[in-house]
N, C-alpha and C. Protein backbone atom coordinates (compact mmCIF):
# COMPACT_ATOMS: atom_id res chain seq x y z
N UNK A 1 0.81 -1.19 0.00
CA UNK A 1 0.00 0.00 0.00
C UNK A 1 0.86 1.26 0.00
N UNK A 2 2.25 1.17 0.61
CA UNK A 2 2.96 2.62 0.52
C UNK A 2 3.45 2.62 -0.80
N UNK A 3 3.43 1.94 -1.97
CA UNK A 3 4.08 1.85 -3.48
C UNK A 3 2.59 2.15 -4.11
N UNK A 4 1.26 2.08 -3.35
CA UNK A 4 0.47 2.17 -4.56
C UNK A 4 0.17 4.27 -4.68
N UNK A 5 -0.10 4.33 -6.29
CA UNK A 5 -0.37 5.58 -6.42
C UNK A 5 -1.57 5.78 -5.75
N UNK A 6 -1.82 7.07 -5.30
CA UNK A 6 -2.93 7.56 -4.90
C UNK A 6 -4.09 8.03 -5.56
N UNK A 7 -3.21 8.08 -7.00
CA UNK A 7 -4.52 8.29 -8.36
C UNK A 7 -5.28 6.91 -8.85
N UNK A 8 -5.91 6.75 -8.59
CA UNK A 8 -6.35 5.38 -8.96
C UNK A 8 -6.49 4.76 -10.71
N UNK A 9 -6.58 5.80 -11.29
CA UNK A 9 -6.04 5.51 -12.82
C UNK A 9 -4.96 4.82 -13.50
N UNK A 10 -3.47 6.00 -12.73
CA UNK A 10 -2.19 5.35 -12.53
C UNK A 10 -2.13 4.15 -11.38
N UNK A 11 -2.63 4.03 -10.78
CA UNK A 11 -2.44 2.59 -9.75
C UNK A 11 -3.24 1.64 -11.15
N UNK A 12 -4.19 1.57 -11.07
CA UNK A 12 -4.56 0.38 -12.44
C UNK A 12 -3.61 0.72 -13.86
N UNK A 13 -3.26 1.58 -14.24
CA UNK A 13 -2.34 1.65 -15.23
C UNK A 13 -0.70 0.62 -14.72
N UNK A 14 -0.72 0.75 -13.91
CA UNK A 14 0.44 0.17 -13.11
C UNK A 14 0.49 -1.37 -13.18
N UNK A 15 -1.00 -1.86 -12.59
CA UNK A 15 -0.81 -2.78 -12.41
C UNK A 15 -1.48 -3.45 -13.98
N UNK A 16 -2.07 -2.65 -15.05
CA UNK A 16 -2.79 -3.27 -16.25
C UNK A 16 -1.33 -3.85 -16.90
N UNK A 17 -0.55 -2.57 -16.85
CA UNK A 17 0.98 -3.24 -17.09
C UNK A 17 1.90 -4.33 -16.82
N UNK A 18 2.09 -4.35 -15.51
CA UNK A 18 2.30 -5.82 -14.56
C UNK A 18 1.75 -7.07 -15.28
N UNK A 19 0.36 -6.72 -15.42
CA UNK A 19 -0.29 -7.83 -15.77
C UNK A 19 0.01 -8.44 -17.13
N UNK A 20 0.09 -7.29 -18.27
CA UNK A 20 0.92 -7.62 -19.17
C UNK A 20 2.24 -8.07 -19.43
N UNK A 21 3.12 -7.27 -18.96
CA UNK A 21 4.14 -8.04 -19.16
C UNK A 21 4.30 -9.40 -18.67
N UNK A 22 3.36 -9.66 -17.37
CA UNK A 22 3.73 -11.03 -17.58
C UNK A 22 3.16 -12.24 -18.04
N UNK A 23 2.50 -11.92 -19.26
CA UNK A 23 1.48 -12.56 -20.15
C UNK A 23 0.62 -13.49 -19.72
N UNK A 24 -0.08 -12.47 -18.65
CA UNK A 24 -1.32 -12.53 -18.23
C UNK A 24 -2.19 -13.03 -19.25
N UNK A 25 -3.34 -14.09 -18.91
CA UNK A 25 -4.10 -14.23 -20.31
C UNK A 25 -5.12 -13.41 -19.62
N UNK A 26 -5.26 -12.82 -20.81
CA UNK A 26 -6.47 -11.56 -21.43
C UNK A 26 -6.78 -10.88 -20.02
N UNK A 27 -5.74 -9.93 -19.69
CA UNK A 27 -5.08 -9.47 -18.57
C UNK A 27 -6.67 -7.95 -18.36
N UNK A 28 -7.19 -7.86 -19.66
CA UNK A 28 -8.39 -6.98 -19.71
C UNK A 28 -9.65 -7.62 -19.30
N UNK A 29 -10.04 -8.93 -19.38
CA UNK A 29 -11.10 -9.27 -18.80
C UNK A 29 -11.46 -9.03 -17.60
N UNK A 30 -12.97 -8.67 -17.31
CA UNK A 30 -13.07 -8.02 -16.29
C UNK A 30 -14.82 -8.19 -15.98
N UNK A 31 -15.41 -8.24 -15.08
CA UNK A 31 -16.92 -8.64 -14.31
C UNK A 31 -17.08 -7.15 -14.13
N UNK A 32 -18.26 -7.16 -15.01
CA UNK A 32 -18.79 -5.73 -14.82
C UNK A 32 -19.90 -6.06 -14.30
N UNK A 33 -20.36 -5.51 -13.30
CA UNK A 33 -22.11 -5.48 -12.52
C UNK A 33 -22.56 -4.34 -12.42
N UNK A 34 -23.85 -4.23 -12.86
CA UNK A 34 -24.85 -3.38 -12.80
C UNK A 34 -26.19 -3.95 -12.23
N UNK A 35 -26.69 -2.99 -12.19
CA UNK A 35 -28.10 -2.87 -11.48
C UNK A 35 -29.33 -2.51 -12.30
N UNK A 36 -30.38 -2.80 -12.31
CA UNK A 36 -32.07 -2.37 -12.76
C UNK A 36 -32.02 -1.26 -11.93
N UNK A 37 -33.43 -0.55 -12.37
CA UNK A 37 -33.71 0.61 -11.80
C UNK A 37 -34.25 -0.11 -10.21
N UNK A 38 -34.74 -1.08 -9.77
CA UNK A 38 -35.83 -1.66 -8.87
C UNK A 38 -34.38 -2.20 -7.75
N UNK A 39 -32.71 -1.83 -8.42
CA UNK A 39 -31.93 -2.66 -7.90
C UNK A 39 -31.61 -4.07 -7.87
N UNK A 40 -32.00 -4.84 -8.86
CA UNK A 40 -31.64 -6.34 -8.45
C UNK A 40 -30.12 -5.94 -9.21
N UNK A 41 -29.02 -6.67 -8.97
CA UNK A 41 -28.16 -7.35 -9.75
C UNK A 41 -28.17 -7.84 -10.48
N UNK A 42 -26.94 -8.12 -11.42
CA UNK A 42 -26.54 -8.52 -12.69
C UNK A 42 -24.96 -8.21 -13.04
N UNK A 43 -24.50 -9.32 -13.41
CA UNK A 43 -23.08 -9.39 -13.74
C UNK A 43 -22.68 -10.28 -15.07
N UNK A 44 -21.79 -9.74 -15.48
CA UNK A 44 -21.65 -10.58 -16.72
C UNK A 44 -19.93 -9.78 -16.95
N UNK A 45 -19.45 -10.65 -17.58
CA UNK A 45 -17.77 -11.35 -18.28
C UNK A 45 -17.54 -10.12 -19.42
N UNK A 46 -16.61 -8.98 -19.12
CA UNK A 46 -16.33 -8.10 -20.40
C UNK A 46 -15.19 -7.74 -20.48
N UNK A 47 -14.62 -7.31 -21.85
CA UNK A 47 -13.30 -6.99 -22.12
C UNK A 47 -13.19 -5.81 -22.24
N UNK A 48 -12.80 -5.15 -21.14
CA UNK A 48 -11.96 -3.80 -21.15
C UNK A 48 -11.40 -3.69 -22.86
N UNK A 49 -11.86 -2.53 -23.60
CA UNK A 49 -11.19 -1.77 -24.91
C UNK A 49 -10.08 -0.65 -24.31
N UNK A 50 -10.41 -0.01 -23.50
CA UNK A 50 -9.17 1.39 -22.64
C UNK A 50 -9.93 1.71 -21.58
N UNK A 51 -8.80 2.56 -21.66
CA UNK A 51 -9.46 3.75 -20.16
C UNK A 51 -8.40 5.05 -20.38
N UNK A 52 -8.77 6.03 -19.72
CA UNK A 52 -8.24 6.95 -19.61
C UNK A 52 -9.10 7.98 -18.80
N UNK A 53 -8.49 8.99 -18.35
CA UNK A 53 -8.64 10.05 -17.07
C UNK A 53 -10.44 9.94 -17.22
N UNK A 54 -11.16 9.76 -18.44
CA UNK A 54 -12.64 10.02 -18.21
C UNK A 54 -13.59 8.58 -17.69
N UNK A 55 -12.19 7.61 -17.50
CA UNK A 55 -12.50 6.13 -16.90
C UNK A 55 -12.87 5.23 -17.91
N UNK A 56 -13.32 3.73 -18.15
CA UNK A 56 -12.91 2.79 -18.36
C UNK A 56 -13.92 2.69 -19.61
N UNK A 57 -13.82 1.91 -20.56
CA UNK A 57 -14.08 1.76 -21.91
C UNK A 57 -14.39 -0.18 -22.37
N UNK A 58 -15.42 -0.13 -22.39
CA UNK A 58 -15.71 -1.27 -22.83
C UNK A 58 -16.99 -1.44 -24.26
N UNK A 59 -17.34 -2.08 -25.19
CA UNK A 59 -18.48 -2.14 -26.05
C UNK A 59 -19.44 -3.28 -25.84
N UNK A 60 -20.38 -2.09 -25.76
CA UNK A 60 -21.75 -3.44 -25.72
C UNK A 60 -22.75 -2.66 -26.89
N UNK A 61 -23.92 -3.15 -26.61
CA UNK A 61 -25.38 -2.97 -27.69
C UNK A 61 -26.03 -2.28 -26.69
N UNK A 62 -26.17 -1.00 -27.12
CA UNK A 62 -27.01 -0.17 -26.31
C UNK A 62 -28.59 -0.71 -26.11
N UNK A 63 -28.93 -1.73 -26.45
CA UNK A 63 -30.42 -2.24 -26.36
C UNK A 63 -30.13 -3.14 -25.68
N UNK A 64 -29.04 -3.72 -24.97
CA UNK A 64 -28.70 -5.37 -24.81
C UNK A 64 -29.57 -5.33 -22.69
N UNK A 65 -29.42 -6.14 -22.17
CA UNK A 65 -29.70 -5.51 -20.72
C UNK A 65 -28.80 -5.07 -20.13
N UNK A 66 -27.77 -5.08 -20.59
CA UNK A 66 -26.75 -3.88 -19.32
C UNK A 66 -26.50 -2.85 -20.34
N UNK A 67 -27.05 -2.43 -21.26
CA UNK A 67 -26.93 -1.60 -21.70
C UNK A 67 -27.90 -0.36 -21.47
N UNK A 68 -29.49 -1.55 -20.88
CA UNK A 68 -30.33 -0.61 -20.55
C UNK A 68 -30.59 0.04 -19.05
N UNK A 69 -29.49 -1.75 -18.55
CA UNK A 69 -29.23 -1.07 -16.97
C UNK A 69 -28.59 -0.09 -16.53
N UNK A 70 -27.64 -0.08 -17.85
CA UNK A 70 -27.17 1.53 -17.53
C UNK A 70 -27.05 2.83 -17.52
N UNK A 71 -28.72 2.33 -18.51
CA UNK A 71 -29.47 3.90 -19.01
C UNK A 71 -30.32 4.19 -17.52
N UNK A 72 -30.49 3.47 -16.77
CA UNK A 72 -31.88 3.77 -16.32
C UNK A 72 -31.21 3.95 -14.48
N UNK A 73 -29.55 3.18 -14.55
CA UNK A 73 -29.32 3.11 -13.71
C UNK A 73 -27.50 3.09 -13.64
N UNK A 74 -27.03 4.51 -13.80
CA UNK A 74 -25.42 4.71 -14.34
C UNK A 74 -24.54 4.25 -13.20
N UNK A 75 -24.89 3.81 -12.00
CA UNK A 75 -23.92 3.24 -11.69
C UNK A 75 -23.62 1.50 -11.85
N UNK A 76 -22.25 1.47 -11.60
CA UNK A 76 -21.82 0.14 -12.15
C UNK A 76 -20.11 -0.34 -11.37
N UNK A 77 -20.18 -1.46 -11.04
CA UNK A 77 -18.78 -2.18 -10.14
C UNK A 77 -17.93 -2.67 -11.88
N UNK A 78 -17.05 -2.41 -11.40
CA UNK A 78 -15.67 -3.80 -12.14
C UNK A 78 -14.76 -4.34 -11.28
N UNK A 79 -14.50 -5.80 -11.68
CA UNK A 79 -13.74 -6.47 -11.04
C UNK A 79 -13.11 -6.71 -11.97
N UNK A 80 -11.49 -6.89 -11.85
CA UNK A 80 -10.50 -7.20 -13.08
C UNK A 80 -9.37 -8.63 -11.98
């Protein structure tokens, strides 16, 4: 914890790196969960595309259900 950055961007940039170099398989996969408007859960298996300072980047189908969970309900967890 005294080596990790305090920016949390550069701390995952840090360690997205780590993970690469040491040929991590598919070192971007990552459990994204979201929520309905009513709150139930939902999680499902996605591949990080980037990130940068405006945060994390992934593609889905804006009609799909976490696409609509996240119209109706913008917050959302990742686990990498």
């Amino acid at each position: 914890e005294n080596t990790l950055d305090p920016n949390p961007l550069v701390a995952f940039q840090e360690w997205f790196d780590e993970a690469c170099a040491a040929n991590v398989h598919e070192p971007n996969a990552m459990c994204l969960a979201t929520a309905d408007k009513e709150g139930a859960p939902s999680a499902r298996i996605m591949l990080l595309k980037g990130f940068d300072e405006s945060g994390f980047v992934w593609f889905t189908n804006y009609e799909s259900r976490k696409g609509q969970e996240l119209q109706s309900n913008p917050k959302a967890s990742l686990l990498f």
